[in-house]
C-alpha atoms as a PDB file:
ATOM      1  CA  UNK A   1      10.108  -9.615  39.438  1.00  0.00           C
ATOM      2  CA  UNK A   2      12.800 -12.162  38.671  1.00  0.00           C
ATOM      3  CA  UNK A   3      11.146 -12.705  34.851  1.00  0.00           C
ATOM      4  CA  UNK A   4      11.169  -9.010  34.197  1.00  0.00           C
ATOM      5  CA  UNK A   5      14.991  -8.471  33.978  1.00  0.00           C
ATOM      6  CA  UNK A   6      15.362 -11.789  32.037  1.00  0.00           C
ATOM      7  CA  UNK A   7      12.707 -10.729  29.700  1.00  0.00           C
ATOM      8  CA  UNK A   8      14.369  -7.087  28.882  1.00  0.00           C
ATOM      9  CA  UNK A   9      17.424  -9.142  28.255  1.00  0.00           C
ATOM     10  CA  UNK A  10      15.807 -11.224  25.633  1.00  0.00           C
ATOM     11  CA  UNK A  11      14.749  -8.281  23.818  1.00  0.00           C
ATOM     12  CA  UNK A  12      18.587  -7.115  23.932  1.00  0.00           C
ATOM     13  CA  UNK A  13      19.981  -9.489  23.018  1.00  0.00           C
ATOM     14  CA  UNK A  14      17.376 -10.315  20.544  1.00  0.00           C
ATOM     15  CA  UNK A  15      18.017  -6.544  19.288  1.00  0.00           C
ATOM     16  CA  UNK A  16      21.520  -6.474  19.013  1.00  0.00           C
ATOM     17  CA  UNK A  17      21.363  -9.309  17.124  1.00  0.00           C
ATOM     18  CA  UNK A  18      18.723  -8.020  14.674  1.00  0.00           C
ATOM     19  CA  UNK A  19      21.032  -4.989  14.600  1.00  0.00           C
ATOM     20  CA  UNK A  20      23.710  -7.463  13.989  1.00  0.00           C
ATOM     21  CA  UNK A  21      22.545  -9.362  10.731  1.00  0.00           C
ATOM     22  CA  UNK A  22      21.515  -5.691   9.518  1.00  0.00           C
ATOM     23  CA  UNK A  23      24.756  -4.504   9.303  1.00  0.00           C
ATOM     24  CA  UNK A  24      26.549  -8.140   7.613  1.00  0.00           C
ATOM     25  CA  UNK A  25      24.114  -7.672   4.727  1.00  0.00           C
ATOM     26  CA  UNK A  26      24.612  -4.102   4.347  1.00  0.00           C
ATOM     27  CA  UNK A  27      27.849  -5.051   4.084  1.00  0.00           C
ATOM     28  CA  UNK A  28      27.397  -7.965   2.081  1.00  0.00           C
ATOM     29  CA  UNK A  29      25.552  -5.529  -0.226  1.00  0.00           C
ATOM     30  CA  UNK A  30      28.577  -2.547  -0.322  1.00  0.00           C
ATOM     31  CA  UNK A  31      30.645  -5.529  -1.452  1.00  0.00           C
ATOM     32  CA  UNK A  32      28.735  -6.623  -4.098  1.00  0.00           C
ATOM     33  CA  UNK A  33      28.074  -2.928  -5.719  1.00  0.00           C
ATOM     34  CA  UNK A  34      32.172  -2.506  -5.075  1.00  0.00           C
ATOM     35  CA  UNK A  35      32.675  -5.336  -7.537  1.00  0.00           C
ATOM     36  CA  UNK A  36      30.141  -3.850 -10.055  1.00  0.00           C
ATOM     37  CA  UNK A  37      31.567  -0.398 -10.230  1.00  0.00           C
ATOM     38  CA  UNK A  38      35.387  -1.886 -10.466  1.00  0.00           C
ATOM     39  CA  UNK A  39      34.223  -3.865 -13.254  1.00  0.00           C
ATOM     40  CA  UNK A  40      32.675  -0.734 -15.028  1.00  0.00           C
ATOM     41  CA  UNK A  41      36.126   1.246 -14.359  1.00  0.00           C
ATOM     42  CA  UNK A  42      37.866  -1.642 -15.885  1.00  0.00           C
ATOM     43  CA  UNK A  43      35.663  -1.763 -19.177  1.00  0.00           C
ATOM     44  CA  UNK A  44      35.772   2.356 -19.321  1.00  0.00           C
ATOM     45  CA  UNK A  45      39.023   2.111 -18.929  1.00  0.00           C
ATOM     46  CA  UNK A  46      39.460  -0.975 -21.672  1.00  0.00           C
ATOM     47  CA  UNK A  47      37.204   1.299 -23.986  1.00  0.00           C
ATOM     48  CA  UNK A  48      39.585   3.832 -23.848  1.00  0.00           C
ATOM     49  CA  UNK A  49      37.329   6.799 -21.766  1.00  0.00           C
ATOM     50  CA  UNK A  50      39.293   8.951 -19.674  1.00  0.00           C
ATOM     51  CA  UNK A  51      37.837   9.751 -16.090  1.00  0.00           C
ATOM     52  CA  UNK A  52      37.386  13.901 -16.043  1.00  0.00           C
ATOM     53  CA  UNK A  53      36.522  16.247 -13.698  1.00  0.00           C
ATOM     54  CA  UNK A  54      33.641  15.625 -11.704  1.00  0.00           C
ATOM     55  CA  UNK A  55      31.445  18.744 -10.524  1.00  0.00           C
ATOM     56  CA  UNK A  56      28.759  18.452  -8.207  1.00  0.00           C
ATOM     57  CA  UNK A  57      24.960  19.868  -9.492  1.00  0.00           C
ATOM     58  CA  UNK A  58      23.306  22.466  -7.402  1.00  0.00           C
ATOM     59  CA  UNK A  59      20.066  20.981  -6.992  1.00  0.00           C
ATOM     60  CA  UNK A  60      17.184  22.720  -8.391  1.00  0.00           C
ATOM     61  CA  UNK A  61      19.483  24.913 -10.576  1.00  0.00           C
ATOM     62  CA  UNK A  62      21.671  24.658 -13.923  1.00  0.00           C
ATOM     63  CA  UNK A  63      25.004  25.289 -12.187  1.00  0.00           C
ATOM     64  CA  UNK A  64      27.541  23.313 -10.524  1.00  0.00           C
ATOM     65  CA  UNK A  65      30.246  23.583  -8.540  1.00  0.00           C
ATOM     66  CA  UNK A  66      33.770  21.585  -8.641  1.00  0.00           C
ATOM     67  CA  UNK A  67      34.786  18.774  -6.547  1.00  0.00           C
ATOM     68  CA  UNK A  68      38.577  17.725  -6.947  1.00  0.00           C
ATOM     69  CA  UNK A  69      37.210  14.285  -7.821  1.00  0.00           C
ATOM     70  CA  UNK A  70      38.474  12.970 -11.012  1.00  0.00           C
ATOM     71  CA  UNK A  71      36.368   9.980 -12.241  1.00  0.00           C
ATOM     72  CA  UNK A  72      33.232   8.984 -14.320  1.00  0.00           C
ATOM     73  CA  UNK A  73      29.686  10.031 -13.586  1.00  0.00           C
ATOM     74  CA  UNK A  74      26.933   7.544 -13.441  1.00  0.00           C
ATOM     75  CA  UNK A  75      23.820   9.347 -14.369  1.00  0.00           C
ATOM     76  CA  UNK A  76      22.404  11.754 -16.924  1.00  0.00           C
ATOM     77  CA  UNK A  77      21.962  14.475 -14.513  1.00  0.00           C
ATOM     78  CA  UNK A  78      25.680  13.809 -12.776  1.00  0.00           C
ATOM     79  CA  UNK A  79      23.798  13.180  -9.798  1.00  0.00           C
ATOM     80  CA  UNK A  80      26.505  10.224  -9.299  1.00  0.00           C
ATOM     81  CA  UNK A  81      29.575   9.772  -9.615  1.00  0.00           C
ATOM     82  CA  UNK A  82      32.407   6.842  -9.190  1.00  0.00           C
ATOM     83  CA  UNK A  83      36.438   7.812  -9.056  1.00  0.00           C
ATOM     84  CA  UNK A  84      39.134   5.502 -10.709  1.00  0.00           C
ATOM     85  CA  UNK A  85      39.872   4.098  -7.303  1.00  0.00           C
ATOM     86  CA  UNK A  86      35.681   2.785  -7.158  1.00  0.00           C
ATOM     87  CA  UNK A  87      34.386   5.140  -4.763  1.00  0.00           C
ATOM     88  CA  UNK A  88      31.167   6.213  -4.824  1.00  0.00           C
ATOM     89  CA  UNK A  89      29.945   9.898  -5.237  1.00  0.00           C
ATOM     90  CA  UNK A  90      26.375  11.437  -4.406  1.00  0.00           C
ATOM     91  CA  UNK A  91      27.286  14.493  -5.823  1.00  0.00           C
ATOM     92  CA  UNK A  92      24.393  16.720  -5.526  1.00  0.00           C
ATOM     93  CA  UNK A  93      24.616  19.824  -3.413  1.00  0.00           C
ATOM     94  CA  UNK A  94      22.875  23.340  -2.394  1.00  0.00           C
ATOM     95  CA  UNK A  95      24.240  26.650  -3.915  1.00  0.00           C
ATOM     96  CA  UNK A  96      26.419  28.771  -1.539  1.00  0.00           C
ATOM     97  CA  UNK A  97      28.754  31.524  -2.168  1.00  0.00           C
ATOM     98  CA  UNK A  98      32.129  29.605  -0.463  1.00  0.00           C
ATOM     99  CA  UNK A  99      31.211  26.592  -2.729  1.00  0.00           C
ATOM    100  CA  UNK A 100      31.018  28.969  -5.791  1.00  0.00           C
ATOM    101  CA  UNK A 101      34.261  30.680  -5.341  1.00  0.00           C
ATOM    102  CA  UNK A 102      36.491  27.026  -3.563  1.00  0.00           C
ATOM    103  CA  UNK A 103      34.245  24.189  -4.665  1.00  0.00           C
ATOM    104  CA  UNK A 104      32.838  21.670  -2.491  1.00  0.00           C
ATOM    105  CA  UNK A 105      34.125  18.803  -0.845  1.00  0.00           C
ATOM    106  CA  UNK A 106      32.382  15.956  -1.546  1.00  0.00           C
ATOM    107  CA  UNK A 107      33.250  12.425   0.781  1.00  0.00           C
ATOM    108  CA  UNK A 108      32.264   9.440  -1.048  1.00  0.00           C
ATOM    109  CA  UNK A 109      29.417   6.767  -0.059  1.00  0.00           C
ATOM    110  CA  UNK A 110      28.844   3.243   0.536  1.00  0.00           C
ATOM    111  CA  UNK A 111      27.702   2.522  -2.978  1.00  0.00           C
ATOM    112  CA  UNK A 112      23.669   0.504  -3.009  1.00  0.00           C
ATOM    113  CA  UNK A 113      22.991  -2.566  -5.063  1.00  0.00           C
ATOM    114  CA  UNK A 114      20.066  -0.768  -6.021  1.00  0.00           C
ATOM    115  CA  UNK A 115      20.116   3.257  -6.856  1.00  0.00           C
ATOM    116  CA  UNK A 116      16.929   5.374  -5.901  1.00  0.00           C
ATOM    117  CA  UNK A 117      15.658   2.863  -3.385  1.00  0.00           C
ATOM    118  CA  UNK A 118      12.432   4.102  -1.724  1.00  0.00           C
ATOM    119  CA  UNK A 119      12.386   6.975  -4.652  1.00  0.00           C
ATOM    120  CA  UNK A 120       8.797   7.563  -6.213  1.00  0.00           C
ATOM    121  CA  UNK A 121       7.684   4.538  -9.203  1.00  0.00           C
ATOM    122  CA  UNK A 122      10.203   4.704 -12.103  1.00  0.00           C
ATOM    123  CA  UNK A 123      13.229   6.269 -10.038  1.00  0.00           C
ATOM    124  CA  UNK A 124      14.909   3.293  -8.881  1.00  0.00           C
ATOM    125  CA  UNK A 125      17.263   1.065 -10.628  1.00  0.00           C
ATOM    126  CA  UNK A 126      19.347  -1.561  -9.679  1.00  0.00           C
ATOM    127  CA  UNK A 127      22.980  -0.620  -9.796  1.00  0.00           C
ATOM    128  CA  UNK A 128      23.952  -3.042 -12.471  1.00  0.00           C
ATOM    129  CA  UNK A 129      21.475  -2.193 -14.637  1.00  0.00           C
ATOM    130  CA  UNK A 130      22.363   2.329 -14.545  1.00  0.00           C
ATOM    131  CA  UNK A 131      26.024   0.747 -14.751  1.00  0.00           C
ATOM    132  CA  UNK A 132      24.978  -0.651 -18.119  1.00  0.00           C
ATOM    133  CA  UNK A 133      23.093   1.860 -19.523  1.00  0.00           C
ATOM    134  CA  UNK A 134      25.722   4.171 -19.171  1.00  0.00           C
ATOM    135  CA  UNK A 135      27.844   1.850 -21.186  1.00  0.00           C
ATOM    136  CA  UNK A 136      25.683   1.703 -23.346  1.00  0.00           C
ATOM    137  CA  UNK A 137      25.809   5.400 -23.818  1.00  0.00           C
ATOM    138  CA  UNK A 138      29.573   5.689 -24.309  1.00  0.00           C
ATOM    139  CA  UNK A 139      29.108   3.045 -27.460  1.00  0.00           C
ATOM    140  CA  UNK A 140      26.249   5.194 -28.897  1.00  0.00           C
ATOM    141  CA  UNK A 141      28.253   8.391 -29.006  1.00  0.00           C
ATOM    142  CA  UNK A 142      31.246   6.488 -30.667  1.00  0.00           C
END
């Protein structure tokens, strides 16, 4: 009997601290993509391309609605989007008559190291990587 309580405690503890080292690398990871998408505001900004109006996609459909977020999007389908101030935007939605007519309200993310993680083959890219690309972009349309 005495074993039992001292063995659920283990697990607790040993929990919690799983739980625990979880959470500092997610964090450690937030960081690191924070860095990456200030850096790409910085050299959008030192190339001269203004952030505009970002509008969120209704997925499944060729409309979109508007967000009152001003910044840069970060994919081809404007899917994602980062602000000036580096937050992170999935900006995908579902139609709906209120969001037609007042927009939607979209609260930014932690942003991933890695975009499209768990997505099928193909549909995942590391951060840095869609961050360059799109780069890459801007200098082939000037």
């Amino acid at each position: 009997m005495d074993e039992q309580p001292s063995w659920r405690e283990q697990r607790r503890e040993a929990s919690a601290a799983h739980a625990a080292a979880l959470e500092r690398r997610r964090a450690a990871e937030t960081e690191k993509a924070r860095a990456l998408l200030a850096d790409f505001i910085r050299e959008m900004q030192a190339r001269g391309i203004e952030p505009q109006p970002l509008r969120a996609p209704v997925v499944g459909s060729g409309t979109s609605y508007r967000t009152g977020i001003t910044g840069w999007y970060l994919r081809r389908n404007r899917s994602l989007g980062v602000d000036a101030d580096g937050n992170f935007y999935i900006l995908g939605t579902t139609a709906g008559l209120t969001a037609h007519l007042l927009g939607v309200k979209v609260l930014p993310s932690d942003p991933p190291l890695t975009i499209g993680l768990g997505a099928r083959d193909g549909e995942s890219l590391p951060l840095a990587e869609l961050l360059q690309l799109r780069l890459d972009e801007v200098d082939a349309q000037s």
